[in-house]
Protein backbone atom coordinates (compact mmCIF):
# COMPACT_ATOMS: atom_id res chain seq x y z
CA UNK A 1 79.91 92.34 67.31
CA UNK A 2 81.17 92.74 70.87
CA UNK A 3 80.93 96.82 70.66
CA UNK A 4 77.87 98.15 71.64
CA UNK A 5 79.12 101.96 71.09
CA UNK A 6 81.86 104.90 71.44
CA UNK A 7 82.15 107.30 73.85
CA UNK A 8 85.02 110.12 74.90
CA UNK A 9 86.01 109.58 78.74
CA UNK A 10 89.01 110.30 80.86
CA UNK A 11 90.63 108.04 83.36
CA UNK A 12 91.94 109.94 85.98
CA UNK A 13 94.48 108.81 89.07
CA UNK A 14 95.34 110.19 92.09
CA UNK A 15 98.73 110.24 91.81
CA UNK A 16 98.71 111.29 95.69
CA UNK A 17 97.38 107.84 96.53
CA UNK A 18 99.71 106.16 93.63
CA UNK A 19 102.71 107.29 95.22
CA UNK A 20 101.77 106.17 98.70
CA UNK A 21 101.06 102.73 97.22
CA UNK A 22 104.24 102.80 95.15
CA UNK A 23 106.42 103.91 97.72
CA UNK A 24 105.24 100.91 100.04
CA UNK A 25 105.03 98.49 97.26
CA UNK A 26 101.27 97.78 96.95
CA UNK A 27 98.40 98.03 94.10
CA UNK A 28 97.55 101.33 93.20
CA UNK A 29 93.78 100.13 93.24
CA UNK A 30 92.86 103.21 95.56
CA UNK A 31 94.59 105.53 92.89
CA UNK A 32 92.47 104.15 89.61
CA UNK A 33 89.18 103.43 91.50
CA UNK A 34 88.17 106.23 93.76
CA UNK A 35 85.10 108.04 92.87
CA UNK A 36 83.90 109.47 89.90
CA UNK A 37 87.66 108.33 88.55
CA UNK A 38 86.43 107.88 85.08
CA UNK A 39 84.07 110.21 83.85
CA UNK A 40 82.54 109.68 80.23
CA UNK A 41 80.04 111.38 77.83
CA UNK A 42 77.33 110.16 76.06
CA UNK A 43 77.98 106.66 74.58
CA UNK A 44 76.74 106.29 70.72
CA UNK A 45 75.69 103.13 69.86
CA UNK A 46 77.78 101.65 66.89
CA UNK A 47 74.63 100.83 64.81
CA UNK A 48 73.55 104.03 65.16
CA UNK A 49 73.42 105.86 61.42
CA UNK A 50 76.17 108.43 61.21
CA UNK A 51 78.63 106.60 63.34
CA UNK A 52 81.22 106.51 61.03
CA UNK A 53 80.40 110.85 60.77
CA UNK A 54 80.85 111.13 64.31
CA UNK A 55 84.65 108.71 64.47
CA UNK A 56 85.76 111.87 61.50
CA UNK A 57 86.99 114.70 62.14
CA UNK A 58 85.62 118.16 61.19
CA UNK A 59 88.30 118.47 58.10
CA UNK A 60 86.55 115.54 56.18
CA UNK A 61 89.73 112.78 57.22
CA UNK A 62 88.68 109.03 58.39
CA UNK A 63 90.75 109.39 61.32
CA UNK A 64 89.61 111.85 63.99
CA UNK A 65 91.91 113.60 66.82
CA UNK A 66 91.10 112.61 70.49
CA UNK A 67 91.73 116.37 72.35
CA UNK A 68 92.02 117.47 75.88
CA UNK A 69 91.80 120.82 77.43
CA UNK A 70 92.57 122.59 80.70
CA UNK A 71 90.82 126.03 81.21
CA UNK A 72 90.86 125.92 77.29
CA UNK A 73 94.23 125.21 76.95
CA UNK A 74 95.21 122.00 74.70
CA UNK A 75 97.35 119.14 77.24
CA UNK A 76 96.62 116.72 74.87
CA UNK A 77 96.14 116.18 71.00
CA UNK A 78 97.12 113.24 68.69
CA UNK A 79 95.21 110.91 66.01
CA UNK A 80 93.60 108.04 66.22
CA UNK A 81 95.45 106.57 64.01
CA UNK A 82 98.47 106.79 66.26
CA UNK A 83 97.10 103.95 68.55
CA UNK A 84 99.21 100.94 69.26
CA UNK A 85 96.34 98.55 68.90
CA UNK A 86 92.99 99.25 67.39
CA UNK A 87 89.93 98.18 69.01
CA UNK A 88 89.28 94.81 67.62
CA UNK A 89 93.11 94.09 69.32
CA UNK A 90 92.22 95.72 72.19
CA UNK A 91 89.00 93.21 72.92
CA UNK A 92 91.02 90.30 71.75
CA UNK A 93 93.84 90.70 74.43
CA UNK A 94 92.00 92.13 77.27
CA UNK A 95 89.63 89.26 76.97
CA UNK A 96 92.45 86.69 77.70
CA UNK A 97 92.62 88.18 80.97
CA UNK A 98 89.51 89.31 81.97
CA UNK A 99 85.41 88.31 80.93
CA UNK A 100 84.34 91.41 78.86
CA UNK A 101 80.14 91.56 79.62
CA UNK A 102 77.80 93.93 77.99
CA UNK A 103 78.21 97.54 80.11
CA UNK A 104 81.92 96.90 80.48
CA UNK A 105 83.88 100.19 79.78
CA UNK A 106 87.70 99.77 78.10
CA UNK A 107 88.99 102.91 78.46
CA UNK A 108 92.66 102.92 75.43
CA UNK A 109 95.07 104.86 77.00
CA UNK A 110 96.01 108.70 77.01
CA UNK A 111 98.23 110.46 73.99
CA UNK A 112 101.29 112.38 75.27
CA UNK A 113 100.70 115.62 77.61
CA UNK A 114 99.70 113.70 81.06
CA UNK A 115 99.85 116.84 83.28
CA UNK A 116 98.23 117.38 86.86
CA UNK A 117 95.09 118.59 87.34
CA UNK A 118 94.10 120.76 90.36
CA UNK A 119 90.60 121.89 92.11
CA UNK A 120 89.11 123.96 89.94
CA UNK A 121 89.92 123.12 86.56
CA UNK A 122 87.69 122.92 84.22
CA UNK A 123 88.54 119.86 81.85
CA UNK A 124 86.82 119.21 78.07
CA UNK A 125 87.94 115.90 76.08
CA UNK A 126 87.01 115.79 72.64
CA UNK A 127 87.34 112.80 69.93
CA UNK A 128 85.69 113.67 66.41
CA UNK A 129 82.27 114.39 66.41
CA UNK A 130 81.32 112.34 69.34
CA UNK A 131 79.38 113.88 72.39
CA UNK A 132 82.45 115.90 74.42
CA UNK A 133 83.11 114.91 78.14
CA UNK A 134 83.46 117.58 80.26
CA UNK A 135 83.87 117.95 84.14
CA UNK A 136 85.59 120.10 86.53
CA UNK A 137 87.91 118.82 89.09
CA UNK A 138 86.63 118.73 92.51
CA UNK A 139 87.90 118.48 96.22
CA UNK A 140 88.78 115.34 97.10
CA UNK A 141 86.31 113.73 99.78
CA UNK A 142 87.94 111.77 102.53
CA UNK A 143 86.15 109.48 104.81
């Protein structure tokens, strides 16, 4: 009841700004939440019919792979089934912490392969048959 749909996104960090803020012992607020730090595709709503189609993968299994490429290179591959928590867990703890409201994006965590990305790259994130998210990494704007 508190889902309103899936989507495939990527939440990047600056790890330039991460280590400045590490190294001087402050929030790394500047390195999650910079602009367009968490780009997503197009979110299916849960009641929509063939949900459960899109969540499979293409070989017919219940569980689907969540995949990342770099200039068509894999960084990251791995199952859903090889979360820690599933969603239902994830709502239930982040919402001792935080009030959840409807538009509210949780964003579960990364499988192994966390690699830089530079200007240029051309990045594709796939999860079953949801809609992809793609992007390409730009310059980074300074005020």
């Amino acid at each position: 009841d508190h889902v309103f749909g899936y989507a495939v996104g990527c939440d990047l960090t600056r790890r330039d700004l991460q280590a400045e803020a590490k190294k001087m012992g402050r929030p790394w607020a500047t390195a999650k939440g910079f602009d367009f730090s968490a780009p997503i595709g197009a979110i299916v709503p849960k009641d929509e019919e063939g949900l459960e189609d899109l969540l499979s993968s293409s070989s017919g299994t219940t569980s689907s792979n969540i995949s990342l490429r770099v200039n068509d290179d894999v960084r990251q591959d791995s199952s859903l089934d090889n979360m820690i928590w599933n969603v239902p867990e994830i709502i239930a703890h982040l919402s001792k912490y935080f009030r959840l409201r409807p538009g509210d994006l949780v964003m579960t965590g990364t499988p192994a392969g966390v690699d830089a990305l530079n200007v240029g790259d051309s990045v594709s994130i796939s999860c079953g048959n949801l809609p992809s998210c793609e992007f390409v990494i730009g310059e980074a704007e300074t005020s």
